[in-house]
C-alpha atoms as a PDB file:
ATOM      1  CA  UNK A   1      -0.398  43.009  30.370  1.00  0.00           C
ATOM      2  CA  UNK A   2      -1.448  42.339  26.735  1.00  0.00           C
ATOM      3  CA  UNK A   3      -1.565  38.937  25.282  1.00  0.00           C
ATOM      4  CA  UNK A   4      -1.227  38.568  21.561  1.00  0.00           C
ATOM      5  CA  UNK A   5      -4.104  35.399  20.275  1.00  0.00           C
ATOM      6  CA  UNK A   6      -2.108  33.337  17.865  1.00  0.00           C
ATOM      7  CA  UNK A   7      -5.177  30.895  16.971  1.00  0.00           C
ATOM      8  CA  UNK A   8      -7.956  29.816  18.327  1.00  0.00           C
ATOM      9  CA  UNK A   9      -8.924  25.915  18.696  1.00  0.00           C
ATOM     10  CA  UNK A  10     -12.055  24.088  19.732  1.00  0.00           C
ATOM     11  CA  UNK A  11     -10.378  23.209  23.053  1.00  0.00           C
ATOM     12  CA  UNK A  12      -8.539  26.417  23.763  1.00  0.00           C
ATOM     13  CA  UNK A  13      -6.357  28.837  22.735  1.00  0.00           C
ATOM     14  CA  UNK A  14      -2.730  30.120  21.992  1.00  0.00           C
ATOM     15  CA  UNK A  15      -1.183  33.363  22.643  1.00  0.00           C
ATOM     16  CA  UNK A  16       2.255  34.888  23.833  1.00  0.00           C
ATOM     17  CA  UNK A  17       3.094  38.025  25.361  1.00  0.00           C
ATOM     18  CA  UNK A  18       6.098  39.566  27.220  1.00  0.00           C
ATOM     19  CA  UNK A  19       7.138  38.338  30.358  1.00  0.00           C
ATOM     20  CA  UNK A  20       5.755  39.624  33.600  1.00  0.00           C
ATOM     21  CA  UNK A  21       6.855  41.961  35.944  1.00  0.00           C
ATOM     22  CA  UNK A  22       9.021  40.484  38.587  1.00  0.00           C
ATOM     23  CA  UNK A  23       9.769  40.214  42.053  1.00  0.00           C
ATOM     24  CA  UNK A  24       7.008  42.196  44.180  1.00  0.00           C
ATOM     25  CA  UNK A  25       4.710  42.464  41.635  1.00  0.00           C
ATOM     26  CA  UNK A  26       4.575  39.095  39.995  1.00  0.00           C
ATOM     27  CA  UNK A  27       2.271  37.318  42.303  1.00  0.00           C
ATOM     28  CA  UNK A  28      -0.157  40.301  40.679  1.00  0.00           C
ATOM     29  CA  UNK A  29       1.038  39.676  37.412  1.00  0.00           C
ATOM     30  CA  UNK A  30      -0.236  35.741  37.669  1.00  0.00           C
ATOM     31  CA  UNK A  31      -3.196  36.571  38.928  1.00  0.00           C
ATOM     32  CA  UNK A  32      -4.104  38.796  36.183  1.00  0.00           C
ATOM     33  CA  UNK A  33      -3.683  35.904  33.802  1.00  0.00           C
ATOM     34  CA  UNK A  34      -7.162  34.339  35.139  1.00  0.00           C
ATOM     35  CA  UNK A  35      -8.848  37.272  34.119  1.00  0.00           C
ATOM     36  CA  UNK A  36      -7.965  36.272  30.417  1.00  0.00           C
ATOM     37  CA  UNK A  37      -8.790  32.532  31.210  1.00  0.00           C
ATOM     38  CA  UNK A  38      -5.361  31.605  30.844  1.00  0.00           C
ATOM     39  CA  UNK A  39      -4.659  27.800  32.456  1.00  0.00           C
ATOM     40  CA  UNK A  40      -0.912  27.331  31.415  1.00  0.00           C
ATOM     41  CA  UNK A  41       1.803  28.862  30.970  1.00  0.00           C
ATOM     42  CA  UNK A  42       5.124  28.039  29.309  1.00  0.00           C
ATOM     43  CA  UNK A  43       8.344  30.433  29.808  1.00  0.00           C
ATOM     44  CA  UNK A  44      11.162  29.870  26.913  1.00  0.00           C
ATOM     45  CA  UNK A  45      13.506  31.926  28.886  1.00  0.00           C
ATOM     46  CA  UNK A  46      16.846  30.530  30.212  1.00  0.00           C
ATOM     47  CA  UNK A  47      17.443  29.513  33.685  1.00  0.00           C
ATOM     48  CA  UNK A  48      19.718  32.618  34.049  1.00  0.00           C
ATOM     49  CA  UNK A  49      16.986  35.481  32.101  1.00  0.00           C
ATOM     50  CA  UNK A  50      14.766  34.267  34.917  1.00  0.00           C
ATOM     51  CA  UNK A  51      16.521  34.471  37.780  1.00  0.00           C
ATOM     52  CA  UNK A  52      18.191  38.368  35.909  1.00  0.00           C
ATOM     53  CA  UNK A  53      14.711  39.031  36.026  1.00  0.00           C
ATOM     54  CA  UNK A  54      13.669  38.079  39.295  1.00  0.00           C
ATOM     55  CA  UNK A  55      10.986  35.827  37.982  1.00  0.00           C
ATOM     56  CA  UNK A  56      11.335  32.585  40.107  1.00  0.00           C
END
């Protein structure tokens, strides 16, 4: 999982990266995201990419 910094603030950060893995493995793939410090996340896909994906 790579995320790609946009900027960097005073208070925190932005960056974007592909979505994760899903089904089995994307309880791992969240939990990797607090290795980079990540708080919150926000997912532009549609309702129907998401549940394609298996990323519910």
């Amino acid at each position: 999982m790579r995320i790609h910094w946009i900027d960097q603030f005073e208070k925190g950060n932005i960056g974007m990266m592909s979505r994760p893995r899903g089904n089995e493995w994307l309880e791992d793939e969240i939990k990797k995201l607090t290795l980079f410090d990540v708080s919150m996340v926000v997912c532009l896909l549609e309702r129907t990419e998401i549940s394609e994906l298996e990323i519910e």
